[in-house]
N, C-alpha and C. Protein backbone atom coordinates (compact mmCIF):
# COMPACT_ATOMS: atom_id res chain seq x y z
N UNK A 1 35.96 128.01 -38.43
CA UNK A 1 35.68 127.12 -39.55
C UNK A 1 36.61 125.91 -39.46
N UNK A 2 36.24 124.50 -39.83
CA UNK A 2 36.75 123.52 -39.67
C UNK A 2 37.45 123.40 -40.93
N UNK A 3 38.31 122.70 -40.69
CA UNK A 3 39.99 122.29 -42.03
C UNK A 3 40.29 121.57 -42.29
N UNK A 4 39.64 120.77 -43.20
CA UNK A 4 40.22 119.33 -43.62
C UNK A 4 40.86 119.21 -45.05
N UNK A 5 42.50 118.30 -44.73
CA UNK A 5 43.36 118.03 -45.72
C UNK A 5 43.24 116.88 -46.37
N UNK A 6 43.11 117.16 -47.59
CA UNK A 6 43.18 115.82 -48.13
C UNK A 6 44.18 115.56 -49.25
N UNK A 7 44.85 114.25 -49.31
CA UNK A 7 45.86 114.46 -50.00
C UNK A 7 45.76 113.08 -51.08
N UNK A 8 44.50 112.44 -51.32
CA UNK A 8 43.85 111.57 -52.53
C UNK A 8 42.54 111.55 -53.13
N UNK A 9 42.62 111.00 -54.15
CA UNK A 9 41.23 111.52 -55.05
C UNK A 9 40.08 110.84 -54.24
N UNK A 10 39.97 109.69 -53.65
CA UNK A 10 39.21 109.21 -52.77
C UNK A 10 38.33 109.59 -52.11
N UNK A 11 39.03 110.29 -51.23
CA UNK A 11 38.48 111.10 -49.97
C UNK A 11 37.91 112.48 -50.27
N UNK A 12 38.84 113.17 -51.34
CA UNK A 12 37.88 114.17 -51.90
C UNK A 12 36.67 113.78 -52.83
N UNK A 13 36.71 112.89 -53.10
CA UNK A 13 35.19 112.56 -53.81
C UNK A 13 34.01 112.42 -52.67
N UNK A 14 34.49 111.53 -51.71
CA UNK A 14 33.39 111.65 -50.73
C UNK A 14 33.12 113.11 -50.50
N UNK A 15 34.05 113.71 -49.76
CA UNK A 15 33.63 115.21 -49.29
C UNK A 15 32.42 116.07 -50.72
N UNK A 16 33.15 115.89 -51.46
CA UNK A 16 31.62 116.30 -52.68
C UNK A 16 30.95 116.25 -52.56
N UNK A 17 30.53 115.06 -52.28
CA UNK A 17 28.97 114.11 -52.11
C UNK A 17 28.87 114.61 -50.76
N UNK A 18 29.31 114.30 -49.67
CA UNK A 18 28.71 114.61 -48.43
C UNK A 18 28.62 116.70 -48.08
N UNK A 19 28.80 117.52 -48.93
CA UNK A 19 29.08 118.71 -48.70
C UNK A 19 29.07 119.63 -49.82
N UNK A 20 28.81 120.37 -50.40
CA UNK A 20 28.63 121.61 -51.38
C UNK A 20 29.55 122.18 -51.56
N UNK A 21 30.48 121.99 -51.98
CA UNK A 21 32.32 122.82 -51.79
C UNK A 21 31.64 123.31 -53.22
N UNK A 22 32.38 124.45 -52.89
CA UNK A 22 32.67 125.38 -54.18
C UNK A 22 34.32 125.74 -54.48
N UNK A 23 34.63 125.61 -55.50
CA UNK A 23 36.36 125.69 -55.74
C UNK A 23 36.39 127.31 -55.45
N UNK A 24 37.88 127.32 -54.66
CA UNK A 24 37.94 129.06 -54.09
C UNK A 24 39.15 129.06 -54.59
N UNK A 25 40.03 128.41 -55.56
CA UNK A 25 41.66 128.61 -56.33
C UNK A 25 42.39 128.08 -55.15
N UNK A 26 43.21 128.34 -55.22
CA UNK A 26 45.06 128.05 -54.90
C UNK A 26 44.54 129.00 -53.74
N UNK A 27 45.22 127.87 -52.32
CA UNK A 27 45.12 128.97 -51.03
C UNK A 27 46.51 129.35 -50.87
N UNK A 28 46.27 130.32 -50.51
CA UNK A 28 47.18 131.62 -50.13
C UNK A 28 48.06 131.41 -48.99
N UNK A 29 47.20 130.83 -47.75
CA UNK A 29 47.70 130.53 -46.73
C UNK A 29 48.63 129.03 -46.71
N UNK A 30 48.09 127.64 -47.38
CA UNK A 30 49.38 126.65 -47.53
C UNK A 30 49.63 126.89 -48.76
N UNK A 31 51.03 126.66 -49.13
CA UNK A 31 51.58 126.57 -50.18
C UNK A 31 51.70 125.37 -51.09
N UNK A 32 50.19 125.34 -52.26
CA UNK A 32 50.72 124.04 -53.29
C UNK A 32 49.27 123.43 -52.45
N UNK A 33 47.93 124.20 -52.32
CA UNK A 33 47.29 123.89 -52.02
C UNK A 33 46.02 124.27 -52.29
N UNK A 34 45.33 123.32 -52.97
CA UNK A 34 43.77 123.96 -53.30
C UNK A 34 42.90 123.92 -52.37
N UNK A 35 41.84 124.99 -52.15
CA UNK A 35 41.13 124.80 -51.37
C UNK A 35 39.46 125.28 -52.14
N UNK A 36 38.41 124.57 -51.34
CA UNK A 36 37.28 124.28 -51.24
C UNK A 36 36.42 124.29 -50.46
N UNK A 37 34.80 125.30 -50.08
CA UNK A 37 34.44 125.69 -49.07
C UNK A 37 33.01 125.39 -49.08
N UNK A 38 32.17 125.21 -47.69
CA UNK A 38 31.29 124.65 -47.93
C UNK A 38 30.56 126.16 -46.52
N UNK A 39 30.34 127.00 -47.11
CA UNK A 39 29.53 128.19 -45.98
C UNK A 39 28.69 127.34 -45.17
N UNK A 40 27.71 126.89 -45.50
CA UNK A 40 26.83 126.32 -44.32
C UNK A 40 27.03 125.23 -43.60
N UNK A 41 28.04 124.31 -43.85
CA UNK A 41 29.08 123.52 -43.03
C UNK A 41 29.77 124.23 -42.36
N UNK A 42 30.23 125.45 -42.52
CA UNK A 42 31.74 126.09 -41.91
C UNK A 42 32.53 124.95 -42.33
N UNK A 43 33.08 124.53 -43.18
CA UNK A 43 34.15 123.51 -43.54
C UNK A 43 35.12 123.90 -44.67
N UNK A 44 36.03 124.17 -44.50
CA UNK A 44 37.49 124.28 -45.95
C UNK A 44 38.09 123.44 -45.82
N UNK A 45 38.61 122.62 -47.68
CA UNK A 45 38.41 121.36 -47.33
C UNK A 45 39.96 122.28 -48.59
N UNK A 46 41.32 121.47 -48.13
CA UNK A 46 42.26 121.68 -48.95
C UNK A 46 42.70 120.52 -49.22
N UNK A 47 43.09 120.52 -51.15
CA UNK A 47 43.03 119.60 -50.97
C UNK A 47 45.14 119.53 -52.29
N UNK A 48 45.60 118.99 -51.30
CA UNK A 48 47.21 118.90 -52.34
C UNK A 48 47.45 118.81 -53.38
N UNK A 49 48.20 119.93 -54.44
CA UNK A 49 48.11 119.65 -55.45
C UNK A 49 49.69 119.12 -55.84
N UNK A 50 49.73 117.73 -56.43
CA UNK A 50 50.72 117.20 -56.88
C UNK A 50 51.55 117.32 -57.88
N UNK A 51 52.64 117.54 -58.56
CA UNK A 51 53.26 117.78 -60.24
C UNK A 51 51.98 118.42 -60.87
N UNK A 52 51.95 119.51 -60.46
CA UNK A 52 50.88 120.67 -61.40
C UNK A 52 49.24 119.66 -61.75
N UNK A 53 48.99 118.47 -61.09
CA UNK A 53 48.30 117.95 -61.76
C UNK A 53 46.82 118.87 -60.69
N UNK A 54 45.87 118.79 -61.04
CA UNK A 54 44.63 119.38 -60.33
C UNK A 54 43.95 117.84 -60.08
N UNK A 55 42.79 117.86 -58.83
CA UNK A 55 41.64 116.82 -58.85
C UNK A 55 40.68 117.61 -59.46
């Protein structure tokens, strides 16, 4: 599965639009990191979470 970081509201807005992410919580594996998955892409898309704030 492919892994893309994103670390502004920008770029995660595109990925929305271009892809079906479904929110999967706080990943486990980076620390201070949300992640978002798109099954029929194979794509997890994490995305940094800053001073507790969420996108």
């Amino acid at each position: 599965m492919e892994e893309i970081f994103v670390t502004n509201l920008e770029e995660f807005e595109q990925l929305e639009i271009d892809y079906n992410l479904e929110c999967c919580g706080y990943s486990g594996k980076y620390f201070n990191w949300e992640w978002f998955q798109d099954d029929e892409a194979e794509l997890a898309v994490y995305v940094k979470i800053l001073d507790d704030s969420k996108v």
